[in-house]
C-alpha atoms as a PDB file:
ATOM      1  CA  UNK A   1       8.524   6.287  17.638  1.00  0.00           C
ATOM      2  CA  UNK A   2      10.642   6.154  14.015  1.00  0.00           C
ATOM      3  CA  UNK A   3      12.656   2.837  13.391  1.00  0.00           C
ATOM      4  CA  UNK A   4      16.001   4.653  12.278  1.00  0.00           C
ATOM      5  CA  UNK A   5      16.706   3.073   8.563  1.00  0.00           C
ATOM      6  CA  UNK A   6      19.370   2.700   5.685  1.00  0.00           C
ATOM      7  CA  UNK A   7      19.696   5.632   2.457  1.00  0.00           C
ATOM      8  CA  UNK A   8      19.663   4.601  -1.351  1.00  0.00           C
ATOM      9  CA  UNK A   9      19.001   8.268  -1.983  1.00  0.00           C
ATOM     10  CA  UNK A  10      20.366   9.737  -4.764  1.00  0.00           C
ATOM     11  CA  UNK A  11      21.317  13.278  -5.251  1.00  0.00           C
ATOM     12  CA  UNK A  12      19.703  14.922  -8.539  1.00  0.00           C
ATOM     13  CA  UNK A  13      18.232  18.499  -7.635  1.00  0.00           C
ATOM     14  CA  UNK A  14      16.541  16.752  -4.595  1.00  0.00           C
ATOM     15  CA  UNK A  15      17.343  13.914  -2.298  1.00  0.00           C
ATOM     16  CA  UNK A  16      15.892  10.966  -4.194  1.00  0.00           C
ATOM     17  CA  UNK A  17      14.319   7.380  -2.412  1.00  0.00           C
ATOM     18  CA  UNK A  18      17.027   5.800  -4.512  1.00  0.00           C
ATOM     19  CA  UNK A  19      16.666   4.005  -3.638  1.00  0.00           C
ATOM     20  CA  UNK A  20     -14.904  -8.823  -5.166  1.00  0.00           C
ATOM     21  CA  UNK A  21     -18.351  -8.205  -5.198  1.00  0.00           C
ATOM     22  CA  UNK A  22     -20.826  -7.732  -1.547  1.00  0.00           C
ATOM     23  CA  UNK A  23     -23.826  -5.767  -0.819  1.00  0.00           C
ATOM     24  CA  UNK A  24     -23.162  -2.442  -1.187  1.00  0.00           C
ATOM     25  CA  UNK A  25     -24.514  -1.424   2.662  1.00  0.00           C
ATOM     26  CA  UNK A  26     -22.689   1.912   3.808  1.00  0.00           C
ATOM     27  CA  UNK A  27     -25.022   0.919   7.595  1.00  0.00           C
ATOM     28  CA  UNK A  28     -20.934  -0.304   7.838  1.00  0.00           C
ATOM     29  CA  UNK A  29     -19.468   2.775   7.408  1.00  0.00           C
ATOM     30  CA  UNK A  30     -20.364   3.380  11.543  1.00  0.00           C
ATOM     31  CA  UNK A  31     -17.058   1.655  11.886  1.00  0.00           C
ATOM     32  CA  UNK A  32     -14.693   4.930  10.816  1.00  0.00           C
ATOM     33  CA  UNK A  33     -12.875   4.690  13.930  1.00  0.00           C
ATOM     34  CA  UNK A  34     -10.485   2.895  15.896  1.00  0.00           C
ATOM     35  CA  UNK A  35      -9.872   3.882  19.384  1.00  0.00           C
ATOM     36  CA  UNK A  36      -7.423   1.256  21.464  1.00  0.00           C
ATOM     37  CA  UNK A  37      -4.311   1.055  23.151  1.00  0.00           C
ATOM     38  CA  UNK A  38      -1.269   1.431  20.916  1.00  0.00           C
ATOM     39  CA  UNK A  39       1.419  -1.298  21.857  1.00  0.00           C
ATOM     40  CA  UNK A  40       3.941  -0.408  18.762  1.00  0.00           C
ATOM     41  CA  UNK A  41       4.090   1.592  16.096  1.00  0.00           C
ATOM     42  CA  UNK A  42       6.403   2.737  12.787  1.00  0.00           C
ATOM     43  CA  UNK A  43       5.088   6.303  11.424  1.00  0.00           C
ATOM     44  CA  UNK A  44       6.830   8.446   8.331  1.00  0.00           C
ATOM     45  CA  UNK A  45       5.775  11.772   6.858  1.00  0.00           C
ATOM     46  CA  UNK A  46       8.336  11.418   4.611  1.00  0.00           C
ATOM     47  CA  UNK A  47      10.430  13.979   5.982  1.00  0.00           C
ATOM     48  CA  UNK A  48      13.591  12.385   5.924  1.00  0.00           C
ATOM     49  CA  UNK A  49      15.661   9.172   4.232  1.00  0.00           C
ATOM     50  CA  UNK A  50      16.427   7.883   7.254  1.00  0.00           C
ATOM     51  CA  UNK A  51      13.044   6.784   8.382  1.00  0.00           C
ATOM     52  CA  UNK A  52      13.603   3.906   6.158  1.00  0.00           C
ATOM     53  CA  UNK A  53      17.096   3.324   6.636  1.00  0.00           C
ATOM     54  CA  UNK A  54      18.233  -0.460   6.566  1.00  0.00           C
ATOM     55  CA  UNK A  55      15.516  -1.087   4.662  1.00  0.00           C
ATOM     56  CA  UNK A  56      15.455  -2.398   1.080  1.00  0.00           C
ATOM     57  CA  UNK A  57      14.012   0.632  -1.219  1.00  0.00           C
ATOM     58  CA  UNK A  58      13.552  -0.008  -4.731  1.00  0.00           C
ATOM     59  CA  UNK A  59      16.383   1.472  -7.374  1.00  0.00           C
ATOM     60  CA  UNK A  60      15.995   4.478  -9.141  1.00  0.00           C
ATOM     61  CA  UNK A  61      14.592   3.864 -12.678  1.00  0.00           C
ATOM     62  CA  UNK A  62      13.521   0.608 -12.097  1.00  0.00           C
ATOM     63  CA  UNK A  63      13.593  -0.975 -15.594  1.00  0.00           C
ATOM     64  CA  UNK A  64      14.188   2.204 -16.791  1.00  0.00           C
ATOM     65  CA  UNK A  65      10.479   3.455 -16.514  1.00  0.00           C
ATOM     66  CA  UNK A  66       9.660   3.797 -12.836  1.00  0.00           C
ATOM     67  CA  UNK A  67      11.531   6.607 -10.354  1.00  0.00           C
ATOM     68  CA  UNK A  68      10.752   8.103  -6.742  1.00  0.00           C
ATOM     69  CA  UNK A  69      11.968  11.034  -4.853  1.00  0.00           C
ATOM     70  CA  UNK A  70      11.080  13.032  -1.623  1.00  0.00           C
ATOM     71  CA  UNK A  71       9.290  15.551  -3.021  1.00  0.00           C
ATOM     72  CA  UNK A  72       7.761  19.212  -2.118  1.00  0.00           C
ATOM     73  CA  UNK A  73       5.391  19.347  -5.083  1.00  0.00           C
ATOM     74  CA  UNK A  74       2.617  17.741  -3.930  1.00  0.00           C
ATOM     75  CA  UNK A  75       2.485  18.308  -0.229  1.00  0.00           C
ATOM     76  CA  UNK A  76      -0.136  16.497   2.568  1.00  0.00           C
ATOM     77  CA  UNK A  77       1.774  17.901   5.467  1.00  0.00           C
ATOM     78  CA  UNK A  78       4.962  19.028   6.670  1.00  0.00           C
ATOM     79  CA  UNK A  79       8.004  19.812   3.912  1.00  0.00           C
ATOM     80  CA  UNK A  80       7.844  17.017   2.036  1.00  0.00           C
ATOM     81  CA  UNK A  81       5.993  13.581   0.918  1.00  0.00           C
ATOM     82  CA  UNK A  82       6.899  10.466  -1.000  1.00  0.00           C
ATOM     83  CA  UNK A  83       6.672  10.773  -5.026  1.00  0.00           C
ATOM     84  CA  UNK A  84       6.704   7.548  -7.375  1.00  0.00           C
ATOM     85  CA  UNK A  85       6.086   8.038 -11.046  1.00  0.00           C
ATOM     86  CA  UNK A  86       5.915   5.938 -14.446  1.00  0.00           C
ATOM     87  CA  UNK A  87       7.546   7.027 -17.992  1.00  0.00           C
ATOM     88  CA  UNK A  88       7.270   3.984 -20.065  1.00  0.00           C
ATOM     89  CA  UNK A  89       5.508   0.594 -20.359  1.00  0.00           C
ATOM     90  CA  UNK A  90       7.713  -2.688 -19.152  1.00  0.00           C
ATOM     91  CA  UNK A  91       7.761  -5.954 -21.019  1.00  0.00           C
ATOM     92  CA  UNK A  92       5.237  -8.104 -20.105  1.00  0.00           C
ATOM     93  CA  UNK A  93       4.902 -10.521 -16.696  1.00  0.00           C
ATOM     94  CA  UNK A  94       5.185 -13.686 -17.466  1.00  0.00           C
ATOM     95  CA  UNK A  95       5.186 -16.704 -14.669  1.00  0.00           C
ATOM     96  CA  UNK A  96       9.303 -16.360 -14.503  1.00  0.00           C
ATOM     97  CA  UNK A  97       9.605 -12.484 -14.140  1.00  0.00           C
ATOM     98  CA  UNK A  98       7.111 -10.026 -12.940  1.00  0.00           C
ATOM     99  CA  UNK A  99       7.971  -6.504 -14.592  1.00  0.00           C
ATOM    100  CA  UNK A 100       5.347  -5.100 -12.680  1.00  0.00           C
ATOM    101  CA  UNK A 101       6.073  -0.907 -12.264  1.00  0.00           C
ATOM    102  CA  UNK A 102       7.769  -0.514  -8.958  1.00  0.00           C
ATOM    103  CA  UNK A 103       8.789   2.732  -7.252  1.00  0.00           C
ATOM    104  CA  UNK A 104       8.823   2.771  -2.958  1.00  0.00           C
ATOM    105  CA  UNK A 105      10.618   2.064   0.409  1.00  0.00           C
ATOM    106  CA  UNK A 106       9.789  -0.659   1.860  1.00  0.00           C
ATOM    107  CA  UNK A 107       9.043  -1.126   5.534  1.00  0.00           C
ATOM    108  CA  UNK A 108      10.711  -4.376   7.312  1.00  0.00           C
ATOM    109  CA  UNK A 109       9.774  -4.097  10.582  1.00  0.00           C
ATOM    110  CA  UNK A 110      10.853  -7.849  10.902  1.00  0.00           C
ATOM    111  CA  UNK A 111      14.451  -5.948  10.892  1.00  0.00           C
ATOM    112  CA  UNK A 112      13.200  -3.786  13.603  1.00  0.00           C
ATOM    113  CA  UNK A 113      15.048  -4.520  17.421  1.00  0.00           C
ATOM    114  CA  UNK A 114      11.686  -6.267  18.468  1.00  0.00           C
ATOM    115  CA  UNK A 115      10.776  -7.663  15.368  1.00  0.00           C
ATOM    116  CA  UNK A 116       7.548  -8.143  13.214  1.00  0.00           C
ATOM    117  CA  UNK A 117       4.603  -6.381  14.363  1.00  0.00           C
ATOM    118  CA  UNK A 118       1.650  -8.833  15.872  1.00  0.00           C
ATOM    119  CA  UNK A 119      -2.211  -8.080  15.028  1.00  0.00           C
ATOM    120  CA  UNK A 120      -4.481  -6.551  15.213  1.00  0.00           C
ATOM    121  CA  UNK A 121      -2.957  -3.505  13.167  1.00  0.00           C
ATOM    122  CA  UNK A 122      -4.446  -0.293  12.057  1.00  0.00           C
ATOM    123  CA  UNK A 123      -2.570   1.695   8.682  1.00  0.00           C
ATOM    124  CA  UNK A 124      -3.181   4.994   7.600  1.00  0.00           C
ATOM    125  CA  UNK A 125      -1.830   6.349   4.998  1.00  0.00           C
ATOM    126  CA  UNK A 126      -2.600   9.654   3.044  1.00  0.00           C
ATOM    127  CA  UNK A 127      -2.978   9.497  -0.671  1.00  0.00           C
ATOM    128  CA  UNK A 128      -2.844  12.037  -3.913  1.00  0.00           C
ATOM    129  CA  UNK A 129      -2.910   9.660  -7.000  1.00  0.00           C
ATOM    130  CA  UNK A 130      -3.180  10.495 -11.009  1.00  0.00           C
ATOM    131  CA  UNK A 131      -3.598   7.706 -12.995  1.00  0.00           C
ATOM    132  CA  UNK A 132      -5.251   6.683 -15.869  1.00  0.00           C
ATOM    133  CA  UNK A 133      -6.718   2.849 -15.504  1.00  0.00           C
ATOM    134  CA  UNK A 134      -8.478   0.714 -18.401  1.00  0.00           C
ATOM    135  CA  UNK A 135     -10.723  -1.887 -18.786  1.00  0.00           C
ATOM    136  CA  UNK A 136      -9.383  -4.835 -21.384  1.00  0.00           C
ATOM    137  CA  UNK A 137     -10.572  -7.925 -22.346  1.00  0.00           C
ATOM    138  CA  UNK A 138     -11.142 -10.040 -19.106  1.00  0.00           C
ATOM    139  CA  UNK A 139     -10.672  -8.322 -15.609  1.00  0.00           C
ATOM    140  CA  UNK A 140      -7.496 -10.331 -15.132  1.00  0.00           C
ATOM    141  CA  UNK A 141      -5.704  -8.700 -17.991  1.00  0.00           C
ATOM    142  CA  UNK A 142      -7.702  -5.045 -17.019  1.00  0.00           C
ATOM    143  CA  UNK A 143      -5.350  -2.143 -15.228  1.00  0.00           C
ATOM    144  CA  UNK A 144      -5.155  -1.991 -11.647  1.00  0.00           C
ATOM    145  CA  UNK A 145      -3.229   0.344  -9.372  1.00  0.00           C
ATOM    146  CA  UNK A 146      -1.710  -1.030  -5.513  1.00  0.00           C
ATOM    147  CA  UNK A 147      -1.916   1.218  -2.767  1.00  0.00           C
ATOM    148  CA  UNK A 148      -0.012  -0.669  -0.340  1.00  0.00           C
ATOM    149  CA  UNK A 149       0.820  -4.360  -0.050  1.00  0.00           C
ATOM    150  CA  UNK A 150       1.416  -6.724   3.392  1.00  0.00           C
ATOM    151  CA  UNK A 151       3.170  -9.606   3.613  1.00  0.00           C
ATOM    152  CA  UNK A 152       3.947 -12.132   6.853  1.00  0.00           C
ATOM    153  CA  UNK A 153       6.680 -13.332   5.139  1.00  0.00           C
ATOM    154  CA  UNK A 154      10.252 -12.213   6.556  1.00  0.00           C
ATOM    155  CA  UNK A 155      12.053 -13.299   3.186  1.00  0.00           C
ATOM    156  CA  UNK A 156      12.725 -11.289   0.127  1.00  0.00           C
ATOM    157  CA  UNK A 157      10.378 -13.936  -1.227  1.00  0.00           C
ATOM    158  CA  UNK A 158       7.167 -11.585  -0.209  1.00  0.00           C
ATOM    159  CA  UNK A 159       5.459 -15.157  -0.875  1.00  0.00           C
ATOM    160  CA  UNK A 160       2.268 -14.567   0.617  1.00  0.00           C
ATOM    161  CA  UNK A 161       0.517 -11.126   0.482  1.00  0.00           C
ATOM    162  CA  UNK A 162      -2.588  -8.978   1.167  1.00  0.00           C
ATOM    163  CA  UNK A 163      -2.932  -5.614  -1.104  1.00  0.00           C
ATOM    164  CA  UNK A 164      -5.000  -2.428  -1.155  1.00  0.00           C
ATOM    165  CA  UNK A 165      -6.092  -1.657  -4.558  1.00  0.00           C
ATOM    166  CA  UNK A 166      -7.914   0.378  -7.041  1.00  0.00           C
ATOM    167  CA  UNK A 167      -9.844  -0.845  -9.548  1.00  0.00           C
ATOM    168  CA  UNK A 168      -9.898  -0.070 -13.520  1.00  0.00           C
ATOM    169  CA  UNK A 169     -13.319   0.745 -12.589  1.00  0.00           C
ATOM    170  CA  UNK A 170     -12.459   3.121  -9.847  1.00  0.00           C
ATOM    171  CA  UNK A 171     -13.327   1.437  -6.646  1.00  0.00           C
ATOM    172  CA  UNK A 172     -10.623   0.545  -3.534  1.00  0.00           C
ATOM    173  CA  UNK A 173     -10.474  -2.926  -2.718  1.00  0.00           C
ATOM    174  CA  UNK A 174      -8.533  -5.917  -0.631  1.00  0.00           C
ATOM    175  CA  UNK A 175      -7.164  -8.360  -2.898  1.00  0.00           C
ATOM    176  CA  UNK A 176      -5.599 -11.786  -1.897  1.00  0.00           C
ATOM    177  CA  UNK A 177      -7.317 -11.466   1.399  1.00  0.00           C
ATOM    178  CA  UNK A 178      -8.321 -15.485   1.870  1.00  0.00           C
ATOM    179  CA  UNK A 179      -4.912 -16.609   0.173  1.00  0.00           C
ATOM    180  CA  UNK A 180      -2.872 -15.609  -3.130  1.00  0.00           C
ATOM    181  CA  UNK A 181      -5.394 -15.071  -5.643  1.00  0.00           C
ATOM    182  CA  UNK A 182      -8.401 -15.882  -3.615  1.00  0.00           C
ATOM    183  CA  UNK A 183     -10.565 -13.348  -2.329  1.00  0.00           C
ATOM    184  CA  UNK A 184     -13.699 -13.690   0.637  1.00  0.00           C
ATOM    185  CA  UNK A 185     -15.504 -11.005   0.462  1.00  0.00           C
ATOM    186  CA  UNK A 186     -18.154  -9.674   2.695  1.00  0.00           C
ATOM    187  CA  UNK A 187     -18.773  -6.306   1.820  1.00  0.00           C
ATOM    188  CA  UNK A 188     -17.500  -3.702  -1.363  1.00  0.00           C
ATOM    189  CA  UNK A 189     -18.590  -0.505  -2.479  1.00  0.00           C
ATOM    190  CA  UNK A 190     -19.568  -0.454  -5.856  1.00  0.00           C
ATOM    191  CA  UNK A 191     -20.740   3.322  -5.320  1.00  0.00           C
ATOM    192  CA  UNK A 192     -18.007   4.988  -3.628  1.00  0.00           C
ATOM    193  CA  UNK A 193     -15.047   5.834  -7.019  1.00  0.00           C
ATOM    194  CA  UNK A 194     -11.589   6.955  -5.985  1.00  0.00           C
ATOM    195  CA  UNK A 195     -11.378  10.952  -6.314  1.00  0.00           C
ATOM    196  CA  UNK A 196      -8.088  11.492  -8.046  1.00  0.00           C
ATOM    197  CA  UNK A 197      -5.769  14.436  -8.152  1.00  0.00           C
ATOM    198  CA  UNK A 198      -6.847  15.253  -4.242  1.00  0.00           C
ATOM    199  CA  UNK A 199      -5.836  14.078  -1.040  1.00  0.00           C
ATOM    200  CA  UNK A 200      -7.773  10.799   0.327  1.00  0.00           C
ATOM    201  CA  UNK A 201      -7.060   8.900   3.054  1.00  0.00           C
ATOM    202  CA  UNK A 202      -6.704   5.227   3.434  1.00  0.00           C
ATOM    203  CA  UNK A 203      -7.521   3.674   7.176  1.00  0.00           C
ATOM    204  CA  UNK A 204      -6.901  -0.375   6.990  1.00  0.00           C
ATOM    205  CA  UNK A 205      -7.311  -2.296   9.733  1.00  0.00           C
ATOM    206  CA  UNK A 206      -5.657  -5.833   9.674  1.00  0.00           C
ATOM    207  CA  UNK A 207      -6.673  -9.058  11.835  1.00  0.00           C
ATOM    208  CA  UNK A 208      -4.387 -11.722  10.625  1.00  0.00           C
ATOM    209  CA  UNK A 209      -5.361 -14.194  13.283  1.00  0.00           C
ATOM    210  CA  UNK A 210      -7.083 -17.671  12.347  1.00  0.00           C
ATOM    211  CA  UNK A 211     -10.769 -16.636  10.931  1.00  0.00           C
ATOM    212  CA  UNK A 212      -9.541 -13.296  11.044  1.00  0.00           C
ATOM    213  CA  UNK A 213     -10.379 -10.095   8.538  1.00  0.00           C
ATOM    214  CA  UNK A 214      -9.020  -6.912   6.522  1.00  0.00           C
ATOM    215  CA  UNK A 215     -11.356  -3.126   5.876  1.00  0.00           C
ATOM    216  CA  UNK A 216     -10.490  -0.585   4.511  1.00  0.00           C
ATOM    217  CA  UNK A 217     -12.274   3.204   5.013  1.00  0.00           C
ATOM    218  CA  UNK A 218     -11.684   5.837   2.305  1.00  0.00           C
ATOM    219  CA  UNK A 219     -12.255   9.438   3.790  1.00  0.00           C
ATOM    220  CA  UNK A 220     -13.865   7.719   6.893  1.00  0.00           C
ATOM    221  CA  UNK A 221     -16.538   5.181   4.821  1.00  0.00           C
ATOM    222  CA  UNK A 222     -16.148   1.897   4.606  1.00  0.00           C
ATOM    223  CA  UNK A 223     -15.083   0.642   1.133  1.00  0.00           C
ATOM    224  CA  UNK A 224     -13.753  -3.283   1.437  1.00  0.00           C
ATOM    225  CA  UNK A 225     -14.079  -5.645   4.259  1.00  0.00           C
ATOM    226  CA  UNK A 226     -12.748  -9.656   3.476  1.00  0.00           C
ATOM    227  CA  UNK A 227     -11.915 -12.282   5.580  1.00  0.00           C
ATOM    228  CA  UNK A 228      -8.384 -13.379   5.628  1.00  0.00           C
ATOM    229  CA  UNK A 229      -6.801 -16.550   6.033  1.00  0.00           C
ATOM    230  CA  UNK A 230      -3.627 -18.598   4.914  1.00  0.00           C
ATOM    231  CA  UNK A 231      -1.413 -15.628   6.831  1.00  0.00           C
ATOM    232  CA  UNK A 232       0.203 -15.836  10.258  1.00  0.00           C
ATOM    233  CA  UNK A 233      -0.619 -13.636  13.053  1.00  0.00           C
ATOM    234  CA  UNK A 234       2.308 -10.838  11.819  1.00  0.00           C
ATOM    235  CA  UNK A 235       2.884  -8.054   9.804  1.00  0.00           C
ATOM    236  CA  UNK A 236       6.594  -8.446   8.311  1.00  0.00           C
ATOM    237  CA  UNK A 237       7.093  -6.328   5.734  1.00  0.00           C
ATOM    238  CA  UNK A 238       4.842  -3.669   3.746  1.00  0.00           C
ATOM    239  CA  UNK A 239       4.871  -1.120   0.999  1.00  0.00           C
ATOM    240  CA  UNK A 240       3.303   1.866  -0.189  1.00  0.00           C
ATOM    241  CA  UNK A 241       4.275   4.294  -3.610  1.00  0.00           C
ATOM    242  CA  UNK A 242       4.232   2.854  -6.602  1.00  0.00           C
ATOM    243  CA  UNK A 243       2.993  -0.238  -7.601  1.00  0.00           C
ATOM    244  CA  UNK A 244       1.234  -1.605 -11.198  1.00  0.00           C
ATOM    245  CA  UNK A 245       0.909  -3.531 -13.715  1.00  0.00           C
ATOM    246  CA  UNK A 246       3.778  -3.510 -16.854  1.00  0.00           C
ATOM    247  CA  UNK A 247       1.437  -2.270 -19.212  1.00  0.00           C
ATOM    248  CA  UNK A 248       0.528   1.349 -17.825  1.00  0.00           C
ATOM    249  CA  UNK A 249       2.865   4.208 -19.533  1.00  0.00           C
ATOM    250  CA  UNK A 250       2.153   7.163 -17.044  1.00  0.00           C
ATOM    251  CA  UNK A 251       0.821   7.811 -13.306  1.00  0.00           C
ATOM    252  CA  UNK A 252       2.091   9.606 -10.672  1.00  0.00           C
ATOM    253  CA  UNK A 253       1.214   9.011  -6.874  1.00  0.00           C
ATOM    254  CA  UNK A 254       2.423  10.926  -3.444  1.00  0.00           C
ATOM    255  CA  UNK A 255       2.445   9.520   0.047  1.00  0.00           C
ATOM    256  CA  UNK A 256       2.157  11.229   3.167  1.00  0.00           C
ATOM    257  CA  UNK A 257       1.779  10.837   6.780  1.00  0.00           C
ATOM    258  CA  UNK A 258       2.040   6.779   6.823  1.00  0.00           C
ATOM    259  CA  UNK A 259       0.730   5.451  10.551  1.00  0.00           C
ATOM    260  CA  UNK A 260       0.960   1.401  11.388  1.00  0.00           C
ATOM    261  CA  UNK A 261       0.596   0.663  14.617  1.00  0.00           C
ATOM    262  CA  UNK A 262      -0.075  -2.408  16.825  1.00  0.00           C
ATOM    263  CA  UNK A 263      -3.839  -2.394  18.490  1.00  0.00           C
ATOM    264  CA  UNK A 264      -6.201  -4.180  20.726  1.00  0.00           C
ATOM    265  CA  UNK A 265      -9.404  -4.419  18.157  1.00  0.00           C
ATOM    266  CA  UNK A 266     -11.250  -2.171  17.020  1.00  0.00           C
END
């Protein structure tokens, strides 16, 4: 079932979306799978604006250096997939503005007619990424790329969040998983890079009850698993496409086939 949403899309030559460390123990990666009942669910392949109608998608050229479009380039399936790309660097974040790259619809399924989704949750999301990531001084100031970020919070405030991300170094990993800049950790690969310029999926399966937990599989094999905390029991709002640091100048990432759905465990 699609949640019918809102278009920003702009008409060009195309119909635009306007718009941790752990033991490195793959004996986890037995956990590729999960089968259980589906109580709701919001999928996309991208195939249409209106899948994300009423919801808030990013403006074109945001800060002049970051643009998406529904694209038939780089295809996973069907016609078409999401496209978010980078031509420029941004000022620099400070604590007042973030000028973080930004380029993606956004999915507020708090706006949906039953409201936010409850965990457990599953995501799955098919990715073709080229990017070029660096290492700098300290790892705080090093290049990092997003995947997809959750948030509980049904503000435009996003206040409280749990990302998907990759490395400068090349690995996927949960970040801000036991509260906003805080990370518990029980397992990450330190062996398993990131192919680029090929299509990978990402499985993430979110338990945002008290005590609960986050993974993440790449291609099937477990990459991340943290324990969450500081979140409520919901999934408000999320997004996928484009999302990185200020510094970066160039990257381009597609998204197809995007799955969340409501489960009973895995």
């Amino acid at each position: 079932m699609n949640y019918k949403i809102v278009t920003m899309a702009l008409v060009l030559s195309s119909i635009l979306f306007a718009c941790g460390s752990g033991s490195d123990d793959n004996s986890s990666n037995e956990n590729t799978a999960v089968n259980s009942k589906v109580n709701r669910e919001f999928s996309s392949s991208f195939e249409s604006v209106d899948d994300f109608s009423n919801f808030y998608i990013t403006p074109q050229a945001h800060l002049n250096t970051s643009f998406h479009e529904q694209s038939d380039a780089v295809v996973y399936s069907g016609n078409y997939s999401h496209k978010a790309w980078i031509q420029g660097a941004n000022s620099p974040s400070s604590l007042s503005v973030n000028n973080n790259h930004r380029g993606y619809p956004t999915v507020q399924l708090y706006k949906t007619e039953k409201g936010s989704f409850e965990s457990p949750l599953t995501i799955s999301l098919w990715v073709w990424l080229d990017i070029n990531l660096q290492a700098n001084a300290s790892d705080e100031e090093s290049d990092w790329f997003s995947f997809a970020t959750f948030t509980d919070d049904e503000s435009d405030s996003w206040n409280r969040t749990i990302l998907v991300n990759l490395s400068h170094d090349g690995f996927v990993h949960l970040q801000h998983t036991s509260g906003q800049g805080e990370n518990d950790i029980i397992f990450q690969t330190t062996t398993l890079l990131f192919p680029q310029q090929e299509w990978v999926e990402l499985t993430i399966y979110l338990d945002l009850n008290t005590d609960g937990y986050a993974k993440v599989w790449q291609n099937g094999l477990l990459v991340s698993h943290a324990n969450i905390d500081n979140f409520k029991n919901k999934l408000a709002q999320a997004h996928f496409g484009m999302y990185s640091p200020p510094q970066l100048t160039s990257g381009v990432v597609y998204n197809d086939d995007l799955h969340i759905e409501m489960v009973n465990g895995e």
